[in-house]
PDB file of N, CA and C in Angstrom:
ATOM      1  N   UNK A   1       0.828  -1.189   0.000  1.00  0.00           N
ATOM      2  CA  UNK A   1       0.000   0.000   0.000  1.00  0.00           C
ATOM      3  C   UNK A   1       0.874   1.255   0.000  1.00  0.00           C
ATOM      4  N   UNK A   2       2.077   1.306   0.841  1.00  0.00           N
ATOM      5  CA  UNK A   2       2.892   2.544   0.947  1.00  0.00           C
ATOM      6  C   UNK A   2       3.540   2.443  -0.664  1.00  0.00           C
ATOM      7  N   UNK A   3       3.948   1.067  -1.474  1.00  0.00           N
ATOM      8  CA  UNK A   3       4.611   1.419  -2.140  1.00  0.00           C
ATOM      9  C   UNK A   3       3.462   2.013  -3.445  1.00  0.00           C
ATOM     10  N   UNK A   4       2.488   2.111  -3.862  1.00  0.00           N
ATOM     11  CA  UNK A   4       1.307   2.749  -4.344  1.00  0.00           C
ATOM     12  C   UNK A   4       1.307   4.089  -4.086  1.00  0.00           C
ATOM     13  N   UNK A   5       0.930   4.206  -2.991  1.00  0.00           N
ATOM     14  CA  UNK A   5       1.102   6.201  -2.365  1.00  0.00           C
ATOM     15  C   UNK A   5       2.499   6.880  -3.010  1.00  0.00           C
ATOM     16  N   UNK A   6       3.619   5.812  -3.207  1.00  0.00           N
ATOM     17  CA  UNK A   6       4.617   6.402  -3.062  1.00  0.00           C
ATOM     18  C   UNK A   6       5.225   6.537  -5.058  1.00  0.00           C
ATOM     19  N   UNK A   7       4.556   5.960  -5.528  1.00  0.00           N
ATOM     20  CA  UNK A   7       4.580   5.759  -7.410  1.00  0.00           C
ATOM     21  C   UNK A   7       3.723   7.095  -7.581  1.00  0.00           C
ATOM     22  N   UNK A   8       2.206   6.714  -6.780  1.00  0.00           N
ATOM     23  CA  UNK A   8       1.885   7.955  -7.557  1.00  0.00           C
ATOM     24  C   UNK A   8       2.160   9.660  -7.011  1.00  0.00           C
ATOM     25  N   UNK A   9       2.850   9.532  -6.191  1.00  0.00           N
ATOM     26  CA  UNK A   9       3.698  10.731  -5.497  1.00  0.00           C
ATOM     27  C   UNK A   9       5.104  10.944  -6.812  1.00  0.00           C
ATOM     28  N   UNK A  10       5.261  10.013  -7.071  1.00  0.00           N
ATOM     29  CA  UNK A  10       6.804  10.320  -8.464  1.00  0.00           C
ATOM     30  C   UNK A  10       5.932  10.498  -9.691  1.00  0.00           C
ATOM     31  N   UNK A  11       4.875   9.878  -9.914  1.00  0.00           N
ATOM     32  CA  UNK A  11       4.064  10.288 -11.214  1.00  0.00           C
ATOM     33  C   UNK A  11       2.906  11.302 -11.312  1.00  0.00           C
ATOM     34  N   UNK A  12       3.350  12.669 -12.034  1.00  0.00           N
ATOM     35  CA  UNK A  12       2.412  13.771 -11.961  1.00  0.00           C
ATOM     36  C   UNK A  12       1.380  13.221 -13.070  1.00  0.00           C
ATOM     37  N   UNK A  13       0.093  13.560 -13.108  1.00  0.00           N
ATOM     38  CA  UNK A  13      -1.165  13.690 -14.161  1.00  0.00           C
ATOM     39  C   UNK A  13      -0.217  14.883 -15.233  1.00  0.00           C
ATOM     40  N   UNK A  14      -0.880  14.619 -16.620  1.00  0.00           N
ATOM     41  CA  UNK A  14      -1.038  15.347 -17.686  1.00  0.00           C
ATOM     42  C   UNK A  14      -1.303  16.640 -17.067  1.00  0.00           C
ATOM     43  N   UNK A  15      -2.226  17.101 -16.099  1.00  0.00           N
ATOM     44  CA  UNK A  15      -2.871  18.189 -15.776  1.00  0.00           C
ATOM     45  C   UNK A  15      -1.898  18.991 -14.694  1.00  0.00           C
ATOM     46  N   UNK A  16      -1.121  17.955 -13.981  1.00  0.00           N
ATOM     47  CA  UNK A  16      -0.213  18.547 -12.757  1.00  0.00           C
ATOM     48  C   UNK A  16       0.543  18.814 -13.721  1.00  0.00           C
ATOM     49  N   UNK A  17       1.439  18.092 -14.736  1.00  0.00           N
ATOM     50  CA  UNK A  17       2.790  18.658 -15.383  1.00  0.00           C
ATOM     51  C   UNK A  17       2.576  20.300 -16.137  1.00  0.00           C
ATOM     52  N   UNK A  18       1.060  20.192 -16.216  1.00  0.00           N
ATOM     53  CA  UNK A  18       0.852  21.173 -17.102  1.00  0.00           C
ATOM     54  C   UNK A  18       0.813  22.544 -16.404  1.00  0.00           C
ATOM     55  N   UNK A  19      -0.064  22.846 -14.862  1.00  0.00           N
ATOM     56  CA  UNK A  19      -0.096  23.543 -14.299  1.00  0.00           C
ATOM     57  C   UNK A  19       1.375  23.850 -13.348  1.00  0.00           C
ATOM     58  N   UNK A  20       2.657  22.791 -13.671  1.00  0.00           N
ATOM     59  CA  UNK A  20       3.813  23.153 -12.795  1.00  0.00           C
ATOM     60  C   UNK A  20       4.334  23.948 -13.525  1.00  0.00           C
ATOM     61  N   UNK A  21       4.487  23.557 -15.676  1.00  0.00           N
ATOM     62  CA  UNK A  21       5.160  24.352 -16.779  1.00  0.00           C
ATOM     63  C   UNK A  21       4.367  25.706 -16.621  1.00  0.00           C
ATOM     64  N   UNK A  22       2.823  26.180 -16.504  1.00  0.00           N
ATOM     65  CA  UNK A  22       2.273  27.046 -15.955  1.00  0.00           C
ATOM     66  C   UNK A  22       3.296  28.306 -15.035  1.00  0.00           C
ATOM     67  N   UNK A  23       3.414  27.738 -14.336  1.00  0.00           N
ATOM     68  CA  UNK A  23       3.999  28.361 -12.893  1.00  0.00           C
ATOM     69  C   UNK A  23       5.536  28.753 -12.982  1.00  0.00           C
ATOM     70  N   UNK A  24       6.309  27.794 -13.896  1.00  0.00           N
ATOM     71  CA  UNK A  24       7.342  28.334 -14.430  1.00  0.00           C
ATOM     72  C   UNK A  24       7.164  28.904 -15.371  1.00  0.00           C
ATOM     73  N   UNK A  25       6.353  29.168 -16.198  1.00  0.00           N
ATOM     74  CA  UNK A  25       6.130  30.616 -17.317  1.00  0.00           C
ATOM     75  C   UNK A  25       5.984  31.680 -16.487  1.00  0.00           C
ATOM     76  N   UNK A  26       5.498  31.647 -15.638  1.00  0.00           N
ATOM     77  CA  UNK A  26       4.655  32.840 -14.458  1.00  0.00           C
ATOM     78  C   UNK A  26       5.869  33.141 -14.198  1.00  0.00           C
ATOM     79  N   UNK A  27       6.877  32.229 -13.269  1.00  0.00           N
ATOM     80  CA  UNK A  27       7.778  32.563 -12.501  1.00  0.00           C
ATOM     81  C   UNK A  27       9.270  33.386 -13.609  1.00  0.00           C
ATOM     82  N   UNK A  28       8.889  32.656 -14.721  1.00  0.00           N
ATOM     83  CA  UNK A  28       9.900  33.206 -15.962  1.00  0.00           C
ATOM     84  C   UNK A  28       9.805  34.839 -16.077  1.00  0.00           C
ATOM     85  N   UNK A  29       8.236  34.765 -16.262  1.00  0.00           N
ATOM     86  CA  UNK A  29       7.377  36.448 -16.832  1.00  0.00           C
ATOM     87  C   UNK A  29       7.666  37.144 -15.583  1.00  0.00           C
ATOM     88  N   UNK A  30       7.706  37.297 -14.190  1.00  0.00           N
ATOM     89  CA  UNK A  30       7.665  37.638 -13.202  1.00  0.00           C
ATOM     90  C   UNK A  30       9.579  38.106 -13.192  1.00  0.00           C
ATOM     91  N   UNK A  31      10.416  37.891 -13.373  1.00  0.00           N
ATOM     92  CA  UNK A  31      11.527  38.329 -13.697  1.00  0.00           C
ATOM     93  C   UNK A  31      12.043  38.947 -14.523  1.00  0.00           C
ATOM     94  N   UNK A  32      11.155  38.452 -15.516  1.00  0.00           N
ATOM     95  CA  UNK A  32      11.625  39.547 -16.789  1.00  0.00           C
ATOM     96  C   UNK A  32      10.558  41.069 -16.608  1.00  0.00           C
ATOM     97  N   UNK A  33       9.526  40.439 -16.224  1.00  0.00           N
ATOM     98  CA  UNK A  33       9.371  41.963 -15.293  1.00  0.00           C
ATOM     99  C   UNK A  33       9.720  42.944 -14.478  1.00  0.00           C
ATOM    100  N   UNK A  34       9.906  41.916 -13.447  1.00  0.00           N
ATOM    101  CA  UNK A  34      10.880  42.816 -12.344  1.00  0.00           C
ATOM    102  C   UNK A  34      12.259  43.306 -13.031  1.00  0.00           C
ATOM    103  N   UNK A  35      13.200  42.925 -14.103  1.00  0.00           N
ATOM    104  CA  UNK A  35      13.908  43.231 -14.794  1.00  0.00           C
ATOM    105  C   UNK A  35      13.947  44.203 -15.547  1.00  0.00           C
ATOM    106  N   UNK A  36      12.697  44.431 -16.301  1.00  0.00           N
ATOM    107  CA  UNK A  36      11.854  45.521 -16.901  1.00  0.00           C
ATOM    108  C   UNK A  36      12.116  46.989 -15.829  1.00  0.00           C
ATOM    109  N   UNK A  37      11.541  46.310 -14.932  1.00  0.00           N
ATOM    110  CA  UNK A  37      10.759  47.564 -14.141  1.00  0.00           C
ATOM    111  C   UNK A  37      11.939  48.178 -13.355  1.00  0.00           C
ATOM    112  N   UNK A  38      12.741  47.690 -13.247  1.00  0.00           N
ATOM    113  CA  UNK A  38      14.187  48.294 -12.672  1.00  0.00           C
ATOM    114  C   UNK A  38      15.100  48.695 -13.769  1.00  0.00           C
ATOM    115  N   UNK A  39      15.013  48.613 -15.140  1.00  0.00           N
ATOM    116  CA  UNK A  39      15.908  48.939 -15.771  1.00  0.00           C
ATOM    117  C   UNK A  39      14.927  50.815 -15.988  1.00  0.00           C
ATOM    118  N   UNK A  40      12.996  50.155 -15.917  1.00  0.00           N
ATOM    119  CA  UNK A  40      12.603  51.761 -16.483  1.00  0.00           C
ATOM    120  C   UNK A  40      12.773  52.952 -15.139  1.00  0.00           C
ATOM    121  N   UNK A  41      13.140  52.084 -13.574  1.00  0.00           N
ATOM    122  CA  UNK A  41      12.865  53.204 -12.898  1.00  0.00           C
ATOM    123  C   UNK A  41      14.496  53.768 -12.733  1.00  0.00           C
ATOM    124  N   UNK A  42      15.564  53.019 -13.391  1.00  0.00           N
ATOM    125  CA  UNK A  42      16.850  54.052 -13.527  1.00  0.00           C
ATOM    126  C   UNK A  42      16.650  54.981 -14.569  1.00  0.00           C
ATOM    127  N   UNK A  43      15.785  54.826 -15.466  1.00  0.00           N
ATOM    128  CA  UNK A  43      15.791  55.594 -16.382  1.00  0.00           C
ATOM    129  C   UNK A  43      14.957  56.791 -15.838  1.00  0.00           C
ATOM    130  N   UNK A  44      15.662  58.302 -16.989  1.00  0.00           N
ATOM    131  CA  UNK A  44      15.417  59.984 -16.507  1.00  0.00           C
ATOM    132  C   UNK A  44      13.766  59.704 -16.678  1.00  0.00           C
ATOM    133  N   UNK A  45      13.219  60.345 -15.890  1.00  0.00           N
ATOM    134  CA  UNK A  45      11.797  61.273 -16.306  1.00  0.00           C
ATOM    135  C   UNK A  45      11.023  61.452 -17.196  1.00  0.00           C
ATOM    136  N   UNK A  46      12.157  62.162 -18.228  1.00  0.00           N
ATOM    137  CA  UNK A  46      11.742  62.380 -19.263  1.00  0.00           C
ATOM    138  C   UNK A  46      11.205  61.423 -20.596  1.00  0.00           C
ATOM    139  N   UNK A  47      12.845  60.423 -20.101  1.00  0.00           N
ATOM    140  CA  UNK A  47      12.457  59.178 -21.173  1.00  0.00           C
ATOM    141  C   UNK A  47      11.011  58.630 -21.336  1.00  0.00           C
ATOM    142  N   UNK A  48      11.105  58.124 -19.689  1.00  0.00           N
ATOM    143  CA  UNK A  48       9.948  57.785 -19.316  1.00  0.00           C
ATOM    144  C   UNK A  48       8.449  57.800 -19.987  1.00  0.00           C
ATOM    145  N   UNK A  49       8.971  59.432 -19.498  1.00  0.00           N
ATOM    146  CA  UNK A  49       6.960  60.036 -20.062  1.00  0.00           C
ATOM    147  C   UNK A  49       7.454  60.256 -21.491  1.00  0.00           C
ATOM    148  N   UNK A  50       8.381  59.748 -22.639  1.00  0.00           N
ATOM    149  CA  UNK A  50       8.369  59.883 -23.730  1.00  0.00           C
ATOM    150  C   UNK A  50       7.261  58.289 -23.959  1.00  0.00           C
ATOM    151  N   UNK A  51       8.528  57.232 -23.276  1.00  0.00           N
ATOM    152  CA  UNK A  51       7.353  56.364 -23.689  1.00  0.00           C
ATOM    153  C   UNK A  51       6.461  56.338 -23.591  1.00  0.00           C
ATOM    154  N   UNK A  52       5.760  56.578 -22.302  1.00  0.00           N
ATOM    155  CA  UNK A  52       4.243  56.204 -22.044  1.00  0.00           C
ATOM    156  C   UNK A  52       3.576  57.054 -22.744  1.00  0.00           C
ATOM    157  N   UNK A  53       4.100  58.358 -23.810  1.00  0.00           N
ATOM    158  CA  UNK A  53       2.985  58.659 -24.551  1.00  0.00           C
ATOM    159  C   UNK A  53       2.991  58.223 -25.970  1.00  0.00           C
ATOM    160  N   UNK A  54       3.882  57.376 -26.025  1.00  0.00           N
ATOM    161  CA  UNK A  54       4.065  56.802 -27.180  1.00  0.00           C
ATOM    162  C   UNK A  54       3.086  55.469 -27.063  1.00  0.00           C
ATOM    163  N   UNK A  55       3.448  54.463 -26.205  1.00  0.00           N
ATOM    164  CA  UNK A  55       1.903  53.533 -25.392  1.00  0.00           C
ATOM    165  C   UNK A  55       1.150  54.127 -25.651  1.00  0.00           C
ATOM    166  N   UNK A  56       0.733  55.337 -25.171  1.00  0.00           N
ATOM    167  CA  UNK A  56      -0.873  55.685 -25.369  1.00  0.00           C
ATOM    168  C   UNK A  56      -1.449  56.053 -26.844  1.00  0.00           C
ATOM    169  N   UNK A  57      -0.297  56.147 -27.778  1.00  0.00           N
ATOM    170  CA  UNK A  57      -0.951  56.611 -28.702  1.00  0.00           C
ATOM    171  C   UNK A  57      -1.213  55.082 -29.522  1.00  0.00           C
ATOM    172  N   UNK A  58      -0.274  54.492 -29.203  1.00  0.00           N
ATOM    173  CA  UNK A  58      -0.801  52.675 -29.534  1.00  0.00           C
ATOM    174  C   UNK A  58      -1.634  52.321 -29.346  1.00  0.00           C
ATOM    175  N   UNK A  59      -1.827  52.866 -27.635  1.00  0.00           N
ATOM    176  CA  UNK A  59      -3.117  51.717 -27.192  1.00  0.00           C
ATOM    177  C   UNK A  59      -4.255  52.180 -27.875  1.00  0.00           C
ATOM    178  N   UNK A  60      -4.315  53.684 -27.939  1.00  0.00           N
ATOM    179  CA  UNK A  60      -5.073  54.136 -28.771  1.00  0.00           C
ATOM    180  C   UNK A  60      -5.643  54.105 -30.442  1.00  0.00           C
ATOM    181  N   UNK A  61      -4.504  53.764 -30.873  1.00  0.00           N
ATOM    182  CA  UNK A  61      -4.925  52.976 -31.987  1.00  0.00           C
ATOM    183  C   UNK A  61      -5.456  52.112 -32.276  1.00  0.00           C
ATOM    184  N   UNK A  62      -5.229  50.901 -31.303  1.00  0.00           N
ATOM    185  CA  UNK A  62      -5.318  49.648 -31.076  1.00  0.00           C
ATOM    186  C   UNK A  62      -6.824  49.680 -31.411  1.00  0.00           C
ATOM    187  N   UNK A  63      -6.925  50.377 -29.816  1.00  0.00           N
ATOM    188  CA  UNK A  63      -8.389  50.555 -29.500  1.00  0.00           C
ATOM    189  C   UNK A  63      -9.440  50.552 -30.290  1.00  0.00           C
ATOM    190  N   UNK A  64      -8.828  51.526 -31.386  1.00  0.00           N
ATOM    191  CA  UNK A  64      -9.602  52.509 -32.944  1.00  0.00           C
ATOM    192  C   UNK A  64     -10.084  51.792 -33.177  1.00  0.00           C
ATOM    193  N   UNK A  65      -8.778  50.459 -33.499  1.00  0.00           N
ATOM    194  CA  UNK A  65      -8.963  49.413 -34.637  1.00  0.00           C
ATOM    195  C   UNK A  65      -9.559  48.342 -34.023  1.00  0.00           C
ATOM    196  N   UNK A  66      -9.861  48.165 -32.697  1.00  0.00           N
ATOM    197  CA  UNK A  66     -10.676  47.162 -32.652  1.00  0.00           C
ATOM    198  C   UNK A  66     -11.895  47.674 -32.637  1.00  0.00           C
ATOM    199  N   UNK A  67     -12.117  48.682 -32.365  1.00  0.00           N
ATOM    200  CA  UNK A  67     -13.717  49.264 -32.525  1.00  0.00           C
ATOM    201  C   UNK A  67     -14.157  48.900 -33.362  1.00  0.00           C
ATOM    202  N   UNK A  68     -13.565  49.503 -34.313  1.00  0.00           N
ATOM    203  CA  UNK A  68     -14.061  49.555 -36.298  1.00  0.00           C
ATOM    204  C   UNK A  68     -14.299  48.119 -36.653  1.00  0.00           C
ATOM    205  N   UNK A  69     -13.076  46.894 -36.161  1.00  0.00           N
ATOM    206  CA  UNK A  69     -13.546  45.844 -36.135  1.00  0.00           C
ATOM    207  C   UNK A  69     -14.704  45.106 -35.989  1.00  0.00           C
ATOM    208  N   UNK A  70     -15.060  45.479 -34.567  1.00  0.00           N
ATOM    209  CA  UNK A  70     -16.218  44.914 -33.635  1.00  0.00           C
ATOM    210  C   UNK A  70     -17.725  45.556 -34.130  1.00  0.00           C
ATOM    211  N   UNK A  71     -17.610  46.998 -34.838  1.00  0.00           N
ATOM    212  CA  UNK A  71     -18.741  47.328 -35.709  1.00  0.00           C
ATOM    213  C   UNK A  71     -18.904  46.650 -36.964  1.00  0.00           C
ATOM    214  N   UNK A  72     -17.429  46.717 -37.448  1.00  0.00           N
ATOM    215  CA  UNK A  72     -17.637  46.201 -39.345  1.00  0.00           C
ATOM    216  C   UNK A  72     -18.844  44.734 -39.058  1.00  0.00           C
ATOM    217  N   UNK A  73     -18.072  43.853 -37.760  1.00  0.00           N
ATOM    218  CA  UNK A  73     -18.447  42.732 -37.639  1.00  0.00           C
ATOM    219  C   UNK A  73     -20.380  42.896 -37.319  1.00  0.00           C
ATOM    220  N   UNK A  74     -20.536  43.299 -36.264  1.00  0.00           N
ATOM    221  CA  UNK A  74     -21.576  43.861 -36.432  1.00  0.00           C
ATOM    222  C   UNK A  74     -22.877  44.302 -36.911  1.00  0.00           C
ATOM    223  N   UNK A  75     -22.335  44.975 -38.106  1.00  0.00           N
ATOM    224  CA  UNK A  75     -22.967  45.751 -39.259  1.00  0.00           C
ATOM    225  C   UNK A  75     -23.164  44.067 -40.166  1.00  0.00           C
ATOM    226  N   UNK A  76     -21.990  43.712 -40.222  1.00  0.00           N
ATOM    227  CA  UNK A  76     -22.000  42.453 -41.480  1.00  0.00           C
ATOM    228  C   UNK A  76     -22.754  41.448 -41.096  1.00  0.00           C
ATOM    229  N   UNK A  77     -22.963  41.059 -39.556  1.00  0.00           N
ATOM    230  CA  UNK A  77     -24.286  40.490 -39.015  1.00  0.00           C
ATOM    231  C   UNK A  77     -25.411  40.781 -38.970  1.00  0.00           C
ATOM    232  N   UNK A  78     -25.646  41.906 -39.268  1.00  0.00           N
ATOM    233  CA  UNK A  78     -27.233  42.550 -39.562  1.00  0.00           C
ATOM    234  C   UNK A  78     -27.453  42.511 -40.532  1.00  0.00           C
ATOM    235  N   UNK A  79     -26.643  42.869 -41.490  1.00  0.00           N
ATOM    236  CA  UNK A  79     -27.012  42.681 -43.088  1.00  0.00           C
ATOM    237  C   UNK A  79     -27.064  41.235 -43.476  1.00  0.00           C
ATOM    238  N   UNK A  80     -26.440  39.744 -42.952  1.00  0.00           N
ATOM    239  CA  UNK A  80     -26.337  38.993 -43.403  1.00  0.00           C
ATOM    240  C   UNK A  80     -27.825  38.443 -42.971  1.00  0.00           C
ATOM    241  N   UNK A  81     -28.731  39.125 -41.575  1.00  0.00           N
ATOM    242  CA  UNK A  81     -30.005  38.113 -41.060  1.00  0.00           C
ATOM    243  C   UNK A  81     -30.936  39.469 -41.746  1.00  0.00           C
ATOM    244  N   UNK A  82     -30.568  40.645 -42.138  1.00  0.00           N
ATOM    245  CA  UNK A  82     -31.632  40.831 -42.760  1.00  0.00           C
ATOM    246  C   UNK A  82     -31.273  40.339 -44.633  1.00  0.00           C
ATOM    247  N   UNK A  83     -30.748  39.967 -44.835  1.00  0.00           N
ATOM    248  CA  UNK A  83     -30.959  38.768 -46.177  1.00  0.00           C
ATOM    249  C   UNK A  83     -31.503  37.722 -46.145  1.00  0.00           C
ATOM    250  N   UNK A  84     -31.746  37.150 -45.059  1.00  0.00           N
ATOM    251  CA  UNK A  84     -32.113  35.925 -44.087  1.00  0.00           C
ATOM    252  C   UNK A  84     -33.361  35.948 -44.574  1.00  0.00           C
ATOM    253  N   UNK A  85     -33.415  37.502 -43.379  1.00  0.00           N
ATOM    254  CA  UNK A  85     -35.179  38.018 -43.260  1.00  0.00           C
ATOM    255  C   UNK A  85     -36.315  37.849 -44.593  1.00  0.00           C
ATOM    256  N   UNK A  86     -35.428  38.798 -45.331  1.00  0.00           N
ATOM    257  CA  UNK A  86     -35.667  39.511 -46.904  1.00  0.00           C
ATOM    258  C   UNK A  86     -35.721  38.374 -47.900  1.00  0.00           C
ATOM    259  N   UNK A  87     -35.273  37.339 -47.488  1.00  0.00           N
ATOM    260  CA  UNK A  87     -35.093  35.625 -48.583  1.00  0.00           C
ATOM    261  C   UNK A  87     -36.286  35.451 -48.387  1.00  0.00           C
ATOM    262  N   UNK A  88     -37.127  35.116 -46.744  1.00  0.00           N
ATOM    263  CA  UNK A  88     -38.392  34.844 -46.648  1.00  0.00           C
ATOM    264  C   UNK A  88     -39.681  35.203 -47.416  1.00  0.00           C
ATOM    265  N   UNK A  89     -39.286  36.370 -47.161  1.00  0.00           N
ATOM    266  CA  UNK A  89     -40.102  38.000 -47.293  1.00  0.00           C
ATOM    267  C   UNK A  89     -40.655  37.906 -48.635  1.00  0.00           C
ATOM    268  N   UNK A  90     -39.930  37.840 -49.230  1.00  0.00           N
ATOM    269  CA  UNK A  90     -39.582  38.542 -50.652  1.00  0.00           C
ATOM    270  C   UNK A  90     -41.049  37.995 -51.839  1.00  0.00           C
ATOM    271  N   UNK A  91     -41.012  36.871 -51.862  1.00  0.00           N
ATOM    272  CA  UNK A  91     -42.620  36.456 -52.308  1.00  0.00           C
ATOM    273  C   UNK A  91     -43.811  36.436 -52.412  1.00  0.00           C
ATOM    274  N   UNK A  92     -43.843  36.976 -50.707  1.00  0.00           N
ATOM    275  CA  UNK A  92     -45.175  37.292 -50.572  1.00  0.00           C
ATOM    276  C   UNK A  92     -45.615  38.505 -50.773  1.00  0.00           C
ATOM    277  N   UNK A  93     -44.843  39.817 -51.246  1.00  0.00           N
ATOM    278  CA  UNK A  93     -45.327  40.996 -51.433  1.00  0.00           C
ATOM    279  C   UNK A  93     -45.711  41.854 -52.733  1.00  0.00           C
ATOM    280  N   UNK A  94     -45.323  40.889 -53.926  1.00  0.00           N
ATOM    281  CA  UNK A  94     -45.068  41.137 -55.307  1.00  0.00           C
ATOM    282  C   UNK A  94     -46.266  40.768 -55.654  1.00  0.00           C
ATOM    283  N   UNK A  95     -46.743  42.576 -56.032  1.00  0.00           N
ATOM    284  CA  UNK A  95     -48.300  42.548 -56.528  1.00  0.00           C
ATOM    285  C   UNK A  95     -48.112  43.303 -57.860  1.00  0.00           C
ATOM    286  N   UNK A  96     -46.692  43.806 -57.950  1.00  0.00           N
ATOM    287  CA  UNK A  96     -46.699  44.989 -59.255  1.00  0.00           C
ATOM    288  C   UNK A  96     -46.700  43.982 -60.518  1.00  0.00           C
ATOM    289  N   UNK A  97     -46.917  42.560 -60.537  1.00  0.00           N
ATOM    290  CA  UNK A  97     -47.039  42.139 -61.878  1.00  0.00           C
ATOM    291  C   UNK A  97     -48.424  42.292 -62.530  1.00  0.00           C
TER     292      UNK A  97
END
């Protein structure tokens, strides 16, 4: 019985190996952050707020462009169920012959 407890204590699940590689990505990203973040707080002031308005004008773009996206998409879903609609439709109203 101990030697059972003790196999599946050396053998992780598919799901444990996956959530340990997890935790070392985390623990990877978490350094190269803190790495990050100490190289931007030696840096002047100025640099600084150069970048972050350079970020903002990204994020801001970004933003633009996912808007325009999320409408085009949108728009192209309304037009595609009113063709839907209008396929139905379309027969029963034709009196001008």
């Amino acid at each position: 019985m101990d030697h059972h407890h003790g196999a599946s204590a050396d053998e992780m699940s598919p799901l444990e190996q996956e959530v340990l590689d997890e935790y070392e990505r985390l623990a990877e990203n978490m350094k190269k952050l803190a790495s990050t973040l100490d190289t931007l707080s030696s840096a002047p002031p100025v640099e600084i707020l150069d970048g972050l308005r350079e970020l903002e004008r990204k994020t801001s773009l970004v933003f633009t462009l996912l808007k325009a996206s999320v409408y085009s998409i949108v728009l192209q879903q309304e037009i595609d169920w009113g063709d839907q609609a209008g396929a139905g439709e379309g027969d029963e109203g034709d009196y001008d012959e």
